[in-house]
C-alpha atoms as a PDB file:
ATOM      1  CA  UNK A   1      58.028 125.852 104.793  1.00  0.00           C
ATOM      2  CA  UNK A   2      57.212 124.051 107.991  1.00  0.00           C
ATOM      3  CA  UNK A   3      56.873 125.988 110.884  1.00  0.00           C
ATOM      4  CA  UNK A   4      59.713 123.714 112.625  1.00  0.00           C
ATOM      5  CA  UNK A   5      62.081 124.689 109.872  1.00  0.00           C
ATOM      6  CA  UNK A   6      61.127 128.703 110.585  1.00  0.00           C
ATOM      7  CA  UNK A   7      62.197 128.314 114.297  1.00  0.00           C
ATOM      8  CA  UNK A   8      65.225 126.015 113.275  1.00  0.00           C
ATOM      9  CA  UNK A   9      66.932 128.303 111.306  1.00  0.00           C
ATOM     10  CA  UNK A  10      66.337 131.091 112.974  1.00  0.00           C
ATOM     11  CA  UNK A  11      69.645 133.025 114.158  1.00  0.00           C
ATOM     12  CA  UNK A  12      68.760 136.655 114.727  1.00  0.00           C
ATOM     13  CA  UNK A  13      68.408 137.801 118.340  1.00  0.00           C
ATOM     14  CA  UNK A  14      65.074 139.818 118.660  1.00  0.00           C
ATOM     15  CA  UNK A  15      66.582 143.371 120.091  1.00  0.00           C
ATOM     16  CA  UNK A  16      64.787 146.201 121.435  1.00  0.00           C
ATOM     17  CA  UNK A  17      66.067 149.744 121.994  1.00  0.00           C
ATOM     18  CA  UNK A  18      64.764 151.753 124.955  1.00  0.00           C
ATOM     19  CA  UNK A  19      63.683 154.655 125.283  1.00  0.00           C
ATOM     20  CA  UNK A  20      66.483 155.532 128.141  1.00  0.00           C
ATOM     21  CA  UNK A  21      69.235 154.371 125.111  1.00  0.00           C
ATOM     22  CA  UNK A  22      70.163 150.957 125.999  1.00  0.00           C
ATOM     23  CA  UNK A  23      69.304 147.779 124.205  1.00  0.00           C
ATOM     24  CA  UNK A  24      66.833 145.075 125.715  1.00  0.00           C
ATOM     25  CA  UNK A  25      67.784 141.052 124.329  1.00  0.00           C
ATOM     26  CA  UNK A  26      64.140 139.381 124.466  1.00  0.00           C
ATOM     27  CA  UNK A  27      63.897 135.644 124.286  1.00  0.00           C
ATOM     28  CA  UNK A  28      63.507 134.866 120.544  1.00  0.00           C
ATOM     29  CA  UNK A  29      62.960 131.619 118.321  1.00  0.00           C
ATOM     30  CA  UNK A  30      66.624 131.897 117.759  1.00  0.00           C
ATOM     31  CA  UNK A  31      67.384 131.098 121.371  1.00  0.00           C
ATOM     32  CA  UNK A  32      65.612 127.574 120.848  1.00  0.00           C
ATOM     33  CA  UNK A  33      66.938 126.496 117.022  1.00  0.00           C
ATOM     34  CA  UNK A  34      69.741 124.754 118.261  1.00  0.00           C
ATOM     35  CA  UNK A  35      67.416 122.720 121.339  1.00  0.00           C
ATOM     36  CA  UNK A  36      64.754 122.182 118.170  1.00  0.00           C
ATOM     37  CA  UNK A  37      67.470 120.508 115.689  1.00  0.00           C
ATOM     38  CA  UNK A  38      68.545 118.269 118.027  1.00  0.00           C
ATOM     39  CA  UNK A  39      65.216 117.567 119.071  1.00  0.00           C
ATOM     40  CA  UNK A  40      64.558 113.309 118.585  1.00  0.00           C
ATOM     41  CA  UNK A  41      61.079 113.343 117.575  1.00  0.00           C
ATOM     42  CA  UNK A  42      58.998 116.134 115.460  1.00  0.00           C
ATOM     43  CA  UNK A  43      55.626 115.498 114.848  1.00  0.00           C
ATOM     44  CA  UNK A  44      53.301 117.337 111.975  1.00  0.00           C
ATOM     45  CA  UNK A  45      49.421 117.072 113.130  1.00  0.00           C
ATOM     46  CA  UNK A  46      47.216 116.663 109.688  1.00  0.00           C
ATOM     47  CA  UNK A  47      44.079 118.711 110.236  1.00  0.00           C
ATOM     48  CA  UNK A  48      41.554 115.986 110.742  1.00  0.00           C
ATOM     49  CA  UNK A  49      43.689 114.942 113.460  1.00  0.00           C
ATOM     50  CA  UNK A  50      43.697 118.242 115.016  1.00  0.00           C
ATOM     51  CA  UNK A  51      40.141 118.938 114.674  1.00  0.00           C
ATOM     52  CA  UNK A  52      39.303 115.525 115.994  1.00  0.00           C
ATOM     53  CA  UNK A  53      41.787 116.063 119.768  1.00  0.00           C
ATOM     54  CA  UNK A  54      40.143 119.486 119.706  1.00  0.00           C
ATOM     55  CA  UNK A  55      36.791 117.805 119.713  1.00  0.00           C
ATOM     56  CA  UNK A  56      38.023 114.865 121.985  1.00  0.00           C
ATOM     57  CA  UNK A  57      39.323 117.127 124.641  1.00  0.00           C
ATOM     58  CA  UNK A  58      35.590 118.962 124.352  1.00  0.00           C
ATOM     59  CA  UNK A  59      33.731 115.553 124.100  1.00  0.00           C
ATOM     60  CA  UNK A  60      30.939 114.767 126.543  1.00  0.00           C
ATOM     61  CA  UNK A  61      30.590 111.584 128.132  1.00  0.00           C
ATOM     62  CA  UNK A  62      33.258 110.296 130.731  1.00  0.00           C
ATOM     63  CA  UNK A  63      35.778 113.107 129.512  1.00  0.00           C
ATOM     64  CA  UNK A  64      39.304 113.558 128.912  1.00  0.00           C
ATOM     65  CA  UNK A  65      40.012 114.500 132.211  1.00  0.00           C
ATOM     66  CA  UNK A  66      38.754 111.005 133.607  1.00  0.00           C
ATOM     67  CA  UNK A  67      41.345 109.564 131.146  1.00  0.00           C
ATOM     68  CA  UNK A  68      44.553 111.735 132.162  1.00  0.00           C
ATOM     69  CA  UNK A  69      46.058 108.304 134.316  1.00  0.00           C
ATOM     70  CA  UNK A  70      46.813 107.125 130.467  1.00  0.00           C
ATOM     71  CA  UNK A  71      48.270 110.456 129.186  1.00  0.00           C
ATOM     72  CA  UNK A  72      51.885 110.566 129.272  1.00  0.00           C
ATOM     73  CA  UNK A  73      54.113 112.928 126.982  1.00  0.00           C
ATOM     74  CA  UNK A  74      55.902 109.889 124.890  1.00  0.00           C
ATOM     75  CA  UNK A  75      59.738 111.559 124.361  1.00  0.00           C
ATOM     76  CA  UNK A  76      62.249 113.459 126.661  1.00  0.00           C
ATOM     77  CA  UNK A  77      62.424 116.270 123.721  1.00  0.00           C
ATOM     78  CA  UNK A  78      59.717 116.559 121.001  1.00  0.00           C
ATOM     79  CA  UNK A  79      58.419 119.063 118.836  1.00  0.00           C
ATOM     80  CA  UNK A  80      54.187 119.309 117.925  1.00  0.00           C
ATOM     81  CA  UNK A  81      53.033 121.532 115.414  1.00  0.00           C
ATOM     82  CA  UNK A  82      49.860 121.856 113.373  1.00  0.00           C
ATOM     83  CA  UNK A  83      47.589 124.510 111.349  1.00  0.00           C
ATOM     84  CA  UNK A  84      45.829 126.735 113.612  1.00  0.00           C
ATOM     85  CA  UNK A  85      42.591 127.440 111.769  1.00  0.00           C
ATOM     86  CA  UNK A  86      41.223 123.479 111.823  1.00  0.00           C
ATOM     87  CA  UNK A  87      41.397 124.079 115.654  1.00  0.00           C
ATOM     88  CA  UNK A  88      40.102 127.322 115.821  1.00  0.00           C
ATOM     89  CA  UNK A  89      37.093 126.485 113.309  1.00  0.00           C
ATOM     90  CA  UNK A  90      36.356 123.248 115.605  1.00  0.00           C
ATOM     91  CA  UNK A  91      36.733 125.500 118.881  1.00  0.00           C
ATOM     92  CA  UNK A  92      33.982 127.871 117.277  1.00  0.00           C
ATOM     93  CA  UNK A  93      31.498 124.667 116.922  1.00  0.00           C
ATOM     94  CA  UNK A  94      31.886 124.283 120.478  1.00  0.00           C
ATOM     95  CA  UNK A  95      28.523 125.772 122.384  1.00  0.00           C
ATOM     96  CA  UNK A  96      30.728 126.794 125.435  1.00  0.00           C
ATOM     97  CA  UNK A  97      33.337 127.993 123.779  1.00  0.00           C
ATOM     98  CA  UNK A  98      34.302 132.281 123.877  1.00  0.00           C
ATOM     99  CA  UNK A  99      37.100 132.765 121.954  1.00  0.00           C
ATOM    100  CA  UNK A 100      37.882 135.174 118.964  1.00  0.00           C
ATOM    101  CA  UNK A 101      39.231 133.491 115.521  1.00  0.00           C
ATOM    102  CA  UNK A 102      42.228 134.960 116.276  1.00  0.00           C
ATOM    103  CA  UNK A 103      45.173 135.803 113.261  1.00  0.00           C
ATOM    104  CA  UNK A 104      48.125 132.726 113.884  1.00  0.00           C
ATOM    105  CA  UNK A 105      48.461 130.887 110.869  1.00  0.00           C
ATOM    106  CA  UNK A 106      50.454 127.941 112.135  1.00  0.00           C
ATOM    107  CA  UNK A 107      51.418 126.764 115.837  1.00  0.00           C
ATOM    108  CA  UNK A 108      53.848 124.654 117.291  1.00  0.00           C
ATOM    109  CA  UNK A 109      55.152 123.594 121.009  1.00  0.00           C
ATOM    110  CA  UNK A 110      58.502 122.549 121.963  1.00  0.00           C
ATOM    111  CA  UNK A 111      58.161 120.283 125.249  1.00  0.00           C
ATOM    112  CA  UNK A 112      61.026 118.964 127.568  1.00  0.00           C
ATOM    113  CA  UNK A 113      59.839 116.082 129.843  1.00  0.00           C
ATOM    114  CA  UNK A 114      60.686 114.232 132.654  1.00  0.00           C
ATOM    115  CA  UNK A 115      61.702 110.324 132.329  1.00  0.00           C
ATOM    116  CA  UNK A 116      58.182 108.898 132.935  1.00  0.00           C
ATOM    117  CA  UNK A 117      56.799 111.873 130.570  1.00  0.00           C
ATOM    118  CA  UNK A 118      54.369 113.006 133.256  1.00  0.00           C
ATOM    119  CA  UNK A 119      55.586 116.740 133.730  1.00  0.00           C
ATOM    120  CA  UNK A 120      56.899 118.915 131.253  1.00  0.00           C
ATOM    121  CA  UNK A 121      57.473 122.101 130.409  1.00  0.00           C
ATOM    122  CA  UNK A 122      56.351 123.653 127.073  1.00  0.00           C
ATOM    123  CA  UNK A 123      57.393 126.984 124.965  1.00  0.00           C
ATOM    124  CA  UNK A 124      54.614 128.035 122.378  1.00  0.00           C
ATOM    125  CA  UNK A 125      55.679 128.942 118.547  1.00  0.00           C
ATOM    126  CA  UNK A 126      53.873 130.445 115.725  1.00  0.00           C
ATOM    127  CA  UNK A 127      53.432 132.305 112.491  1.00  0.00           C
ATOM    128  CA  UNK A 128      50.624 134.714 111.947  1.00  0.00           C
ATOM    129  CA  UNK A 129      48.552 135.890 108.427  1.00  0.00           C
ATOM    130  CA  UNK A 130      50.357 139.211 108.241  1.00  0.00           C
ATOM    131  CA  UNK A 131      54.222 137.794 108.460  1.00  0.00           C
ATOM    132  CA  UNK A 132      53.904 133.810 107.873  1.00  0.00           C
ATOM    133  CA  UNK A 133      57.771 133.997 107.382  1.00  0.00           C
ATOM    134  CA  UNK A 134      58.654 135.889 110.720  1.00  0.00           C
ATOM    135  CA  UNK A 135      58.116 132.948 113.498  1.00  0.00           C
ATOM    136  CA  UNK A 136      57.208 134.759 117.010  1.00  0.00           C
ATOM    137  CA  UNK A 137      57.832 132.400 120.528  1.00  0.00           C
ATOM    138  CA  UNK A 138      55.364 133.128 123.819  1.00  0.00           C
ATOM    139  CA  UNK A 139      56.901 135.308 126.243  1.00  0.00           C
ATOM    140  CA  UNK A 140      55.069 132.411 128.772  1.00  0.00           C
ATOM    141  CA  UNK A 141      56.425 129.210 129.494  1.00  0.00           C
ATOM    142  CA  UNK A 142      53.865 126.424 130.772  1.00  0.00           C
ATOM    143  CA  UNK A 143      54.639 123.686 132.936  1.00  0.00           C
ATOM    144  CA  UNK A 144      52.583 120.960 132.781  1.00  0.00           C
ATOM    145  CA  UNK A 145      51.993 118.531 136.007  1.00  0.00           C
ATOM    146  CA  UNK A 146      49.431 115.422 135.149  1.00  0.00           C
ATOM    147  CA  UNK A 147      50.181 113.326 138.960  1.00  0.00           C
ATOM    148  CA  UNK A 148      50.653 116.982 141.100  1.00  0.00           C
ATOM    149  CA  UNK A 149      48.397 119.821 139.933  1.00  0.00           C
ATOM    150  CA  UNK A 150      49.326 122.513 142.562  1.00  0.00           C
ATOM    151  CA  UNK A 151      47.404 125.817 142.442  1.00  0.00           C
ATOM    152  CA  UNK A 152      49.445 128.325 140.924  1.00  0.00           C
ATOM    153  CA  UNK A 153      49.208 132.492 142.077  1.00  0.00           C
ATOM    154  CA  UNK A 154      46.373 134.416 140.358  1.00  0.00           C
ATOM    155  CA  UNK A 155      46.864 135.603 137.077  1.00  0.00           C
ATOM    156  CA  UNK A 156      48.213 139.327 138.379  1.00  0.00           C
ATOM    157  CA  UNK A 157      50.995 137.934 139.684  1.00  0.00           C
ATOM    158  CA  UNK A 158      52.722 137.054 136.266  1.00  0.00           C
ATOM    159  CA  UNK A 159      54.533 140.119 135.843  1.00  0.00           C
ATOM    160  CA  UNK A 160      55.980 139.230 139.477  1.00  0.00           C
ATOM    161  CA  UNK A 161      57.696 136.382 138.121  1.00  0.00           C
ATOM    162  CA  UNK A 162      55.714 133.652 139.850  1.00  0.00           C
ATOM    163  CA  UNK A 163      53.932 130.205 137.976  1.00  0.00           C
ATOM    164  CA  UNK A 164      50.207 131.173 137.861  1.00  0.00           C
ATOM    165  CA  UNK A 165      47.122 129.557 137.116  1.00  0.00           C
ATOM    166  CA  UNK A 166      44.204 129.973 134.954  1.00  0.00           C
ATOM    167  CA  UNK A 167      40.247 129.536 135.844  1.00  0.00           C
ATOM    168  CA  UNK A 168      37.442 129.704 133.548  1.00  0.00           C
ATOM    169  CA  UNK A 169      33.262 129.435 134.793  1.00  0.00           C
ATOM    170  CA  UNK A 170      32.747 128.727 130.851  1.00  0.00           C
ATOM    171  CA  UNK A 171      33.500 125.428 130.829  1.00  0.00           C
ATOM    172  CA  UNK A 172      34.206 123.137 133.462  1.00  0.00           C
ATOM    173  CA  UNK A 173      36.101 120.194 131.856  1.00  0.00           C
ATOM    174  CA  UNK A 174      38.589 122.825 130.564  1.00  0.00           C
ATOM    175  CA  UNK A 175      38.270 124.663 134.693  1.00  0.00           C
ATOM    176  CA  UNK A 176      39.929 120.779 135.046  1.00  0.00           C
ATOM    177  CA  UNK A 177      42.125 120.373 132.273  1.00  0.00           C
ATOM    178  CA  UNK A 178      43.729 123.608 133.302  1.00  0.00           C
ATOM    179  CA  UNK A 179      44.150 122.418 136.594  1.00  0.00           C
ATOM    180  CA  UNK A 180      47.231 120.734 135.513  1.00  0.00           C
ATOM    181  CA  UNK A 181      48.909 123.819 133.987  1.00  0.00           C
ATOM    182  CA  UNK A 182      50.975 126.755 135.606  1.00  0.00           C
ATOM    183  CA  UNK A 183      52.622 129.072 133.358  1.00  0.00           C
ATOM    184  CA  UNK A 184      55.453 131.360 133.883  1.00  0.00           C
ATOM    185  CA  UNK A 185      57.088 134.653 132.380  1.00  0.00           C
ATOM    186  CA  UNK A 186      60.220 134.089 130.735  1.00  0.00           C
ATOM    187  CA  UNK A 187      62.363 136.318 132.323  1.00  0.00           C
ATOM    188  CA  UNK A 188      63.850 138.674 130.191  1.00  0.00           C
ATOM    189  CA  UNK A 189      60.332 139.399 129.285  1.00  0.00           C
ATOM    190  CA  UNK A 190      59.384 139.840 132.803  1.00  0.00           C
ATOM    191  CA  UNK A 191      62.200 142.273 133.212  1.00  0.00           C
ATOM    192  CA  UNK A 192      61.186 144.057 130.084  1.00  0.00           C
ATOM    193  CA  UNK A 193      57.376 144.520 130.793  1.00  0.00           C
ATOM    194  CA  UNK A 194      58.178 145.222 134.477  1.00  0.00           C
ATOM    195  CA  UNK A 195      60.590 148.282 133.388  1.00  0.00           C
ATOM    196  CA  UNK A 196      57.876 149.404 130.987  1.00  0.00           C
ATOM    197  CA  UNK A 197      54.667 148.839 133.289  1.00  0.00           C
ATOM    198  CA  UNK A 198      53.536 152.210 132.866  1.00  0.00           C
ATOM    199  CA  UNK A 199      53.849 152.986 129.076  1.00  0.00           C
ATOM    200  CA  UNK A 200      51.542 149.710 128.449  1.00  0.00           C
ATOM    201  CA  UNK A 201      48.586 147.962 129.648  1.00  0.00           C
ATOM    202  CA  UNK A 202      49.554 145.464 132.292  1.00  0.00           C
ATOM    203  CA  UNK A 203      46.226 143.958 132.462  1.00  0.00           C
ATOM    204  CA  UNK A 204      46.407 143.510 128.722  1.00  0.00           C
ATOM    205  CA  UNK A 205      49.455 142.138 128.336  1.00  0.00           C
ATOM    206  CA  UNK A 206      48.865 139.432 131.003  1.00  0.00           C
ATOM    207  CA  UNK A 207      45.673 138.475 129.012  1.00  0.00           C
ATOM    208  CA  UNK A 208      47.838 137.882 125.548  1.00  0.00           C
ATOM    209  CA  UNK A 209      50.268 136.563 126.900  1.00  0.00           C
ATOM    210  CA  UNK A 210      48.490 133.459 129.141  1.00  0.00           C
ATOM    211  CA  UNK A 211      45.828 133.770 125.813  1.00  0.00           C
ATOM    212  CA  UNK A 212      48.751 132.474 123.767  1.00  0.00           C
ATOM    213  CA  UNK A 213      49.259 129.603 125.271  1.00  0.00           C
ATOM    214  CA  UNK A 214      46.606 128.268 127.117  1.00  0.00           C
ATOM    215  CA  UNK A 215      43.812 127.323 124.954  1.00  0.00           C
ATOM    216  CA  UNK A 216      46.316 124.510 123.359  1.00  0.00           C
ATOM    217  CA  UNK A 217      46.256 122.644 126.269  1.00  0.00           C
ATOM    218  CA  UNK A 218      42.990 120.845 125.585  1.00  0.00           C
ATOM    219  CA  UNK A 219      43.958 119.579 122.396  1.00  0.00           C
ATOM    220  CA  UNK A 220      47.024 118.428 123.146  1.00  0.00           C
ATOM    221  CA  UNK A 221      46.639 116.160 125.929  1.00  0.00           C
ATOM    222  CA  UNK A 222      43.508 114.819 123.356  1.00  0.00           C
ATOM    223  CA  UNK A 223      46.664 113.762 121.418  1.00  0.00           C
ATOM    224  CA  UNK A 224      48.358 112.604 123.747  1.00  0.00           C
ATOM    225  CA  UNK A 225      45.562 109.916 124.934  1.00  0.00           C
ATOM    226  CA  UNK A 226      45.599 109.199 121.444  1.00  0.00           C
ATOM    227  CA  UNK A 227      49.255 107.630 121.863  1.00  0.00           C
ATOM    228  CA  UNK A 228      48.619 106.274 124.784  1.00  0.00           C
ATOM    229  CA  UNK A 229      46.291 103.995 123.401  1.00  0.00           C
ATOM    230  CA  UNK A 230      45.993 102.103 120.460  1.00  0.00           C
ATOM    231  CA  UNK A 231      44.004 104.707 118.446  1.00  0.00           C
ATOM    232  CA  UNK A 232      45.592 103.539 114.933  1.00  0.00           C
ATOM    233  CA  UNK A 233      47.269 106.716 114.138  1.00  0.00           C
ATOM    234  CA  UNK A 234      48.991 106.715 110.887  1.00  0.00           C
ATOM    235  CA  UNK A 235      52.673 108.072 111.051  1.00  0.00           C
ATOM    236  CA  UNK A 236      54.271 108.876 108.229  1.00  0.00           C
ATOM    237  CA  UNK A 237      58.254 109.982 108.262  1.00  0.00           C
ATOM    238  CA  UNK A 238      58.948 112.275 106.162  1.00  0.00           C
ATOM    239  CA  UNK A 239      62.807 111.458 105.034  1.00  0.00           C
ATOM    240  CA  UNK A 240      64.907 114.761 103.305  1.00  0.00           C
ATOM    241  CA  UNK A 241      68.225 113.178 102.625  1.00  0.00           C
ATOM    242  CA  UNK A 242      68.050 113.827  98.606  1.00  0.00           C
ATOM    243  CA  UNK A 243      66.364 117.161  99.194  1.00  0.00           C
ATOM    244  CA  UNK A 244      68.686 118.266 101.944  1.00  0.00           C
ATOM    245  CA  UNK A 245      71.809 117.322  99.596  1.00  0.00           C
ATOM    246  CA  UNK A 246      70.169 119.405  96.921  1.00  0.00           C
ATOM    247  CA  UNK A 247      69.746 122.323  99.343  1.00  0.00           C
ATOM    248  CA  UNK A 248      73.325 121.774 100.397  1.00  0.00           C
ATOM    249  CA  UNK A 249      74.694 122.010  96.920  1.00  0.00           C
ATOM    250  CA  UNK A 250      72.639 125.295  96.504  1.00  0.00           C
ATOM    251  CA  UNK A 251      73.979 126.960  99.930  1.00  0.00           C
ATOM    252  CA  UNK A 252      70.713 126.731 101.404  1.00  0.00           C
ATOM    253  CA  UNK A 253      70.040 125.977 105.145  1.00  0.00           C
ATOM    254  CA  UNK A 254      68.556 122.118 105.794  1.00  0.00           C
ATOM    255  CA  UNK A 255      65.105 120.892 106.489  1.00  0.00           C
ATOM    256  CA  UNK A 256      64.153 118.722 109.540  1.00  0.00           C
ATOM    257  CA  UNK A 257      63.013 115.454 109.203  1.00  0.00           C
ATOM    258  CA  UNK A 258      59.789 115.191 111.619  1.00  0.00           C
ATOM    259  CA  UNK A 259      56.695 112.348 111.348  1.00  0.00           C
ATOM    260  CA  UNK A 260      53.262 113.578 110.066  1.00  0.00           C
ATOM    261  CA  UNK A 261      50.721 112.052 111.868  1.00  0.00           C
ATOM    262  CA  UNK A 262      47.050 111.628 110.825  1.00  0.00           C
ATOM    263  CA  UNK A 263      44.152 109.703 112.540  1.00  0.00           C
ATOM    264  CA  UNK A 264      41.300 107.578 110.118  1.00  0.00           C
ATOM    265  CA  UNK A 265      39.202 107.919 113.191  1.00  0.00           C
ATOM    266  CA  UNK A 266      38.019 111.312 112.689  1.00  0.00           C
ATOM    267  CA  UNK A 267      37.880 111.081 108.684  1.00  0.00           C
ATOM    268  CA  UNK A 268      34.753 110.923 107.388  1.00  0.00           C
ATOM    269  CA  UNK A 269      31.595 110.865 109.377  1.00  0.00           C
ATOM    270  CA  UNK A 270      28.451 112.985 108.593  1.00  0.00           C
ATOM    271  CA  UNK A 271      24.998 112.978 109.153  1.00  0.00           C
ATOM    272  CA  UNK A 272      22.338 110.642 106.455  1.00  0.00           C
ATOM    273  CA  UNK A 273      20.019 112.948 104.139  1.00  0.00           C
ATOM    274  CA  UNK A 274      17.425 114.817 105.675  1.00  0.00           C
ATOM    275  CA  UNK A 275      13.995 113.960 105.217  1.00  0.00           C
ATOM    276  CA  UNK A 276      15.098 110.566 104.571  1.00  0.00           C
ATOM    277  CA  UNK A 277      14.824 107.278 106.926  1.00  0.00           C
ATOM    278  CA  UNK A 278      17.688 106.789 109.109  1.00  0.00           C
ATOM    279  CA  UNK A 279      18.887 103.578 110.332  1.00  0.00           C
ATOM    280  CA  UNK A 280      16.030 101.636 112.434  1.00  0.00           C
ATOM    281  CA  UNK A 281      13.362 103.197 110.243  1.00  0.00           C
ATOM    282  CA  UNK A 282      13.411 106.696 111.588  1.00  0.00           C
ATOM    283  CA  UNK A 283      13.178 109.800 110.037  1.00  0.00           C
ATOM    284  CA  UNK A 284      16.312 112.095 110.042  1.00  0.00           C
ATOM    285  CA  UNK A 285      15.977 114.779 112.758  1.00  0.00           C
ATOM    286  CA  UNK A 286      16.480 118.583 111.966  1.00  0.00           C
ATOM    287  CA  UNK A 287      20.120 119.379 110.500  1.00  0.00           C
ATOM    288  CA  UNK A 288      22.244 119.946 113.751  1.00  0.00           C
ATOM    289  CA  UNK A 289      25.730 119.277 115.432  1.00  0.00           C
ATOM    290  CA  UNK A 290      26.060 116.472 118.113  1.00  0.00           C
ATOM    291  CA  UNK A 291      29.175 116.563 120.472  1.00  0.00           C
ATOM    292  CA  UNK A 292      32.123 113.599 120.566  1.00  0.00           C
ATOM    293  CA  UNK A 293      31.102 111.711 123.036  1.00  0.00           C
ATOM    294  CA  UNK A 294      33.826 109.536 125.629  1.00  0.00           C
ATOM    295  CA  UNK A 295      33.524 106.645 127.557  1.00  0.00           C
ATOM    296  CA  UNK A 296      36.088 104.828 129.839  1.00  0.00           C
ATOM    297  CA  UNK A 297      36.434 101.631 130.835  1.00  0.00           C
ATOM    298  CA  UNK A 298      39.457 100.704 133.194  1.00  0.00           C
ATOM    299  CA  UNK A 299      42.025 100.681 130.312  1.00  0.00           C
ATOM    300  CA  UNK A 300      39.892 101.125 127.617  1.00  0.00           C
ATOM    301  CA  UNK A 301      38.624 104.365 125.933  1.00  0.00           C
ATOM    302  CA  UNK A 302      35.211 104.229 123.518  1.00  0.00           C
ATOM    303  CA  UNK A 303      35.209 107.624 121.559  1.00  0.00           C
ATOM    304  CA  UNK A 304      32.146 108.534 120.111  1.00  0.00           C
ATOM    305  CA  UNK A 305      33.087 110.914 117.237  1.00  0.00           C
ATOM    306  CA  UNK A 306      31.356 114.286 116.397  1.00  0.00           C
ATOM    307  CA  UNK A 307      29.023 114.308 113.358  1.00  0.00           C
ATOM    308  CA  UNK A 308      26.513 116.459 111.888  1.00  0.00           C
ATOM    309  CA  UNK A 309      22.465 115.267 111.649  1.00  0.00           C
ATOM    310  CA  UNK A 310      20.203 115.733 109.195  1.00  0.00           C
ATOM    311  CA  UNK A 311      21.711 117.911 106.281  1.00  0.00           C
ATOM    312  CA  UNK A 312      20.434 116.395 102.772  1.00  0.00           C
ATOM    313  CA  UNK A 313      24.553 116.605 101.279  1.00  0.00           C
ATOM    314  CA  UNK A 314      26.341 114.980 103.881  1.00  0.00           C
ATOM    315  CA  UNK A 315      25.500 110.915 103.496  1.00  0.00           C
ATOM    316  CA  UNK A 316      25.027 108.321 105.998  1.00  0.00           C
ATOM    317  CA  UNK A 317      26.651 107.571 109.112  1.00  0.00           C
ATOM    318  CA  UNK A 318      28.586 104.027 109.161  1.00  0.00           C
ATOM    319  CA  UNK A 319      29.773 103.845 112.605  1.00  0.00           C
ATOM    320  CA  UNK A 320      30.990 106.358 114.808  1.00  0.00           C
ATOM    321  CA  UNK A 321      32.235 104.358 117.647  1.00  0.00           C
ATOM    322  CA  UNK A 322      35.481 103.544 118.154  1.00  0.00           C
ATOM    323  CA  UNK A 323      37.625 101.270 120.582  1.00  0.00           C
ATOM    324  CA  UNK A 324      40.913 102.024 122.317  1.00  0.00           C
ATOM    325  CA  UNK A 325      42.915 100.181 124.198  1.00  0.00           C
ATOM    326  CA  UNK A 326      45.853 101.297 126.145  1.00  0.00           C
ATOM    327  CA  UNK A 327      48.881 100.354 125.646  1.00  0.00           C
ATOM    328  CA  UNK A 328      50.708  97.298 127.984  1.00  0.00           C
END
């Protein structure tokens, strides 16, 4: 079952008793199924599609922070999920990358947006390896600013309540990307980690809490250049009317109808044999990894897609270059 579905039908509220007798209500998924079935537009990423914005956000060249003019977030209400170990396995491939593989199985992000889809504000889903049936939501809310980046408090100051931001010296296109993003405690999770500060690590808990949520960032504003322009993505709706009726007759809760969305562009493209000629008459270099590579021009994005050189199974290379054009 799709991850959207999880969330949707959701309807227990997540309920904690304290040690002092009374009984904590903590944001759950169930608080957002009703906001997520009435949600317009649901997109399902394919994994080439994920791998390939993970690598775009990552790409050398101009990079996707010179192209963040053309980003905009293209509904009001939408729903994005995907598989979370394409991403992770492309992250790992990345030579500035620190980041562990982590357990979440699938992850999705439910985004309200202003009319011109600039700012937004985003709430983090997934499932994890041990309990793929038991959706969990982020206890941090980000808020996304593309025109106004404003520099949040330091991360410390979450438990306060207050919209922090995050800094990394690892990379510095993601030091940019992150520019853009504040994120916030919900707040009857700040209440709840404030009242037991001392029975838990604060320190840690700020770390998995922002850790949950941040490191999507890259890839999705890599998909969201790839509406923006004319990147040919292939978008497939998925109709349930005769399965839903089925599930009806049986007494079983309905599926959502969402759009999966794959990408050609990052299908396909490996490295020609080693030890063989390449094109131009030169010999294959040592089996290796090169970077995406980006390159604007005014309204017009040339991505460069990541391939591997040199390995003797992975055939030739027909083009990697690609032209996008934004949208008028």
């Amino acid at each position: 079952m799709r991850l959207l579905d999880q969330v949707a039908q959701c309807s227990r509220p997540l309920l904690v008793l304290q040690d002092h007798g009374a009984i904590a209500r903590l944001t759950s998924p169930a608080d957002f199924a009703n906001q997520l079935q009435a949600c317009p537009l649901r997109y399902v990423l394919d994994d080439d599609l994920v791998a390939g914005c993970t690598a775009l956000a990552y790409s050398d060249g101009d990079q996707l922070v010179g192209c963040l003019d053309l980003v905009h977030v293209p509904a009001t209400r939408l729903w994005i999920e995907w598989n979370e170990p394409p991403r992770r396995e492309k992250l790992a491939r990345m030579p500035l990358w620190r980041d562990s593989p982590g357990t979440m199985l699938r992850a999705g992000v439910l985004i309200s947006t202003d009319g011109a889809g600039r700012s937004a504000s985003l709430r983090t889903f997934w499932t994890t390896r041990q309990a793929p049936e038991e959706p969990c939501v982020a206890s941090v809310e980000t808020l996304l600013d593309l025109d106004r980046p404003e520099e949040g408090a330091s991360a410390d100051r979450l438990l306060d309540g207050e919209a922090v931001s995050l800094h990394t010296s690892v990379n510095v296109q993601v030091n940019r990307l992150l520019q853009c993003a504040r994120f916030r405690l919900d707040p009857a999770w700040q209440q709840y980690y404030r009242e037991h500060s001392g029975a838990c690590d604060v320190a840690a808990t700020v770390r998995q809490s922002l850790a949950a949520v941040a490191s999507d960032i890259p890839m999705l504003l890599g998909f969201f250049l790839l509406l923006a322009v004319r990147a040919s993505l292939a978008e497939i709706p998925v109709p349930l009317t005769r399965l839903n009726r089925k599930r009806a007759r049986l007494g079983k809760k309905l599926l959502l109808e969402h759009i999966e969305v794959s990408s050609p562009l990052f299908a396909g493209a490996a490295g020609w044999p080693a030890g063989e000629e390449g094109p131009g008459g030169r010999n294959s270099p040592r089996y290796h990894h090169v970077r995406g590579h980006l390159v604007r021009r005014l309204g017009t994005v040339y991505w460069r897609a990541p391939h591997w050189r040199g390995h003797v199974k992975l055939g030739s290379v027909r083009t990697r270059t690609v032209e996008l054009r934004a949208s008028r």
